[in-house]
Protein backbone atom coordinates (compact mmCIF):
# COMPACT_ATOMS: atom_id res chain seq x y z
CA UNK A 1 46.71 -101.42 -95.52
CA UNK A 2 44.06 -102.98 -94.04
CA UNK A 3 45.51 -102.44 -90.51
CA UNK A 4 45.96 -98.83 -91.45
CA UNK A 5 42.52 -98.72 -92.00
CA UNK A 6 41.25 -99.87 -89.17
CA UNK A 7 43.11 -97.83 -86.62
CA UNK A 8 42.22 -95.02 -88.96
CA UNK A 9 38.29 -95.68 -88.34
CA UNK A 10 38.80 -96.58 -85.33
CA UNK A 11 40.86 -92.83 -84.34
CA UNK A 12 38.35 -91.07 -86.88
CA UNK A 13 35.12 -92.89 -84.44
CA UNK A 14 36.92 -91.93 -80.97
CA UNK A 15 38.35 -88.49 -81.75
CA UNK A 16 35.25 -86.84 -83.12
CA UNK A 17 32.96 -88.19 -80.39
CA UNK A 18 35.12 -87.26 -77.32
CA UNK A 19 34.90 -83.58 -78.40
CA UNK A 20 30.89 -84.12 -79.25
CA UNK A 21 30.15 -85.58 -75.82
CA UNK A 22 32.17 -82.63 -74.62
CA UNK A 23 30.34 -80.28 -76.47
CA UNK A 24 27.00 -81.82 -75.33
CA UNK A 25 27.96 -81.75 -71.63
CA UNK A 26 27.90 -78.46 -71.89
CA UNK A 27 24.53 -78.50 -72.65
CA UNK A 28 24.26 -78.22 -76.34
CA UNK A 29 22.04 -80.61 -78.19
CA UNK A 30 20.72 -79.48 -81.19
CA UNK A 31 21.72 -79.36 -84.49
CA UNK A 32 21.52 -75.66 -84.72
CA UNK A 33 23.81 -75.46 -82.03
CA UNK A 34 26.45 -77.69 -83.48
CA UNK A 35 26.60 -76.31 -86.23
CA UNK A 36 26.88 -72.88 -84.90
CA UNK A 37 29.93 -73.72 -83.21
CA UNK A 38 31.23 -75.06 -86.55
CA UNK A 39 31.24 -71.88 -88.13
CA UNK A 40 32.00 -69.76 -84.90
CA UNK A 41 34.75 -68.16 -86.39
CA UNK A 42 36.75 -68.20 -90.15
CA UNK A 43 38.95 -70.94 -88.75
CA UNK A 44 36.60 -73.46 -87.49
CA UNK A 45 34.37 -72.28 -90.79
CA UNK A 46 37.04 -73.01 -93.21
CA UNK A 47 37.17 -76.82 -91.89
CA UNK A 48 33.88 -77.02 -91.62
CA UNK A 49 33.37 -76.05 -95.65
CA UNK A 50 36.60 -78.52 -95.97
CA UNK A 51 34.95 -81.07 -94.59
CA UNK A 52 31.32 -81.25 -96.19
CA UNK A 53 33.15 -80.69 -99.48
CA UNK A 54 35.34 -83.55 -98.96
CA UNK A 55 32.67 -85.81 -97.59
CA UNK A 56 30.52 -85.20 -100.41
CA UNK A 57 33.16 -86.04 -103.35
CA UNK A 58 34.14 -89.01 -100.98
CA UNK A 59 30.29 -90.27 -100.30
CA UNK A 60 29.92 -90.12 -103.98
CA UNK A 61 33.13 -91.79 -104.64
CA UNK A 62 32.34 -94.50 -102.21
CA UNK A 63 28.64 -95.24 -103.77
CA UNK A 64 30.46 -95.19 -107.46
CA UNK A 65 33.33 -97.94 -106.56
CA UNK A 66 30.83 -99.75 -104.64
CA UNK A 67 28.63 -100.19 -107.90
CA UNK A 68 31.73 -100.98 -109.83
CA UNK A 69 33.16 -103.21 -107.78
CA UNK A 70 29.76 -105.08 -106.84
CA UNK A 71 30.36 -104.30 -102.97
CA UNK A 72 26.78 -103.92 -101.52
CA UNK A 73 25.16 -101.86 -98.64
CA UNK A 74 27.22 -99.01 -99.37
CA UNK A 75 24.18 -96.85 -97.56
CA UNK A 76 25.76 -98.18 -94.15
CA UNK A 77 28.83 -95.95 -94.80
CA UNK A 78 26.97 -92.88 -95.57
CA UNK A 79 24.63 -93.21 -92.66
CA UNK A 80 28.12 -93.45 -90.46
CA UNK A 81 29.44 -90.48 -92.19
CA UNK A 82 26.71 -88.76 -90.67
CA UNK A 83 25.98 -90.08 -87.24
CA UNK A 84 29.69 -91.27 -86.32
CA UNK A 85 32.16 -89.08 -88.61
CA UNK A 86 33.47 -88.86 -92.09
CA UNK A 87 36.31 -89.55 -90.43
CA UNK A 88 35.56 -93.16 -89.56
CA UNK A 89 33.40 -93.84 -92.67
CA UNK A 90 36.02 -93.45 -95.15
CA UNK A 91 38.79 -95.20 -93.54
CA UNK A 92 35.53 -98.04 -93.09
CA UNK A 93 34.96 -98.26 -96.56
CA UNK A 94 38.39 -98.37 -97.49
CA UNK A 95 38.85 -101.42 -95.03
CA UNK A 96 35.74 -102.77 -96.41
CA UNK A 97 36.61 -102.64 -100.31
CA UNK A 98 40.04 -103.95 -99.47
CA UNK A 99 38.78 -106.78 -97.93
CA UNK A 100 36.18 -106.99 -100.89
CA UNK A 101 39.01 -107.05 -103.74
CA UNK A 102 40.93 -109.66 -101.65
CA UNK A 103 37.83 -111.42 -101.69
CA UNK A 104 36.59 -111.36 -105.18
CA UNK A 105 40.67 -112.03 -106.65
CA UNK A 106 40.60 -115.75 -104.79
């Protein structure tokens, strides 16, 4: 799963970007402007709801196992959540607390 993982952050880093580097080309740079193109329409609105919803169970999954399982600097997966994608962080962390669990078992 760990392979999984990775491709998945990796995808979930790439994918997001190319579309906001195309978006900024165009000259939009703001965060009002971003997120006025996320809710543009119901379509693009009802991912956009999906995906703060999601990312905020997640984030608050994430910091919970991370306590539980002792895994520390969680904070670096919420800050890439943010300024990469939700879609890399999660796959990230996932990587991360396998690779934590393999650790910790011997």
């Amino acid at each position: 799963m760990i392979y999984v993982y990775a491709v998945l952050a990796v995808i979930g880093a790439v994918g997001p970007w190319y579309f906001n580097v195309q978006w900024m080309a165009l000259g939009n740079t703001s965060l009002f402007s971003f997120l006025s193109g996320v809710f543009a329409n119901p379509a693009s609105s009802s991912i956009g709801v999906d995906i703060v919803v999601g990312a905020t169970a997640v984030n608050l999954w994430m910091v919970h196992e991370a306590k539980r399982i002792g895994m520390k600097h969680v904070w670096v997966y919420i800050v890439v959540t943010f300024f990469v994608a939700f879609a890399c962080a999660a796959p990230l962390f996932m990587l991360m607390r396998e690779r934590h669990l393999r650790a910790t078992r011997g």
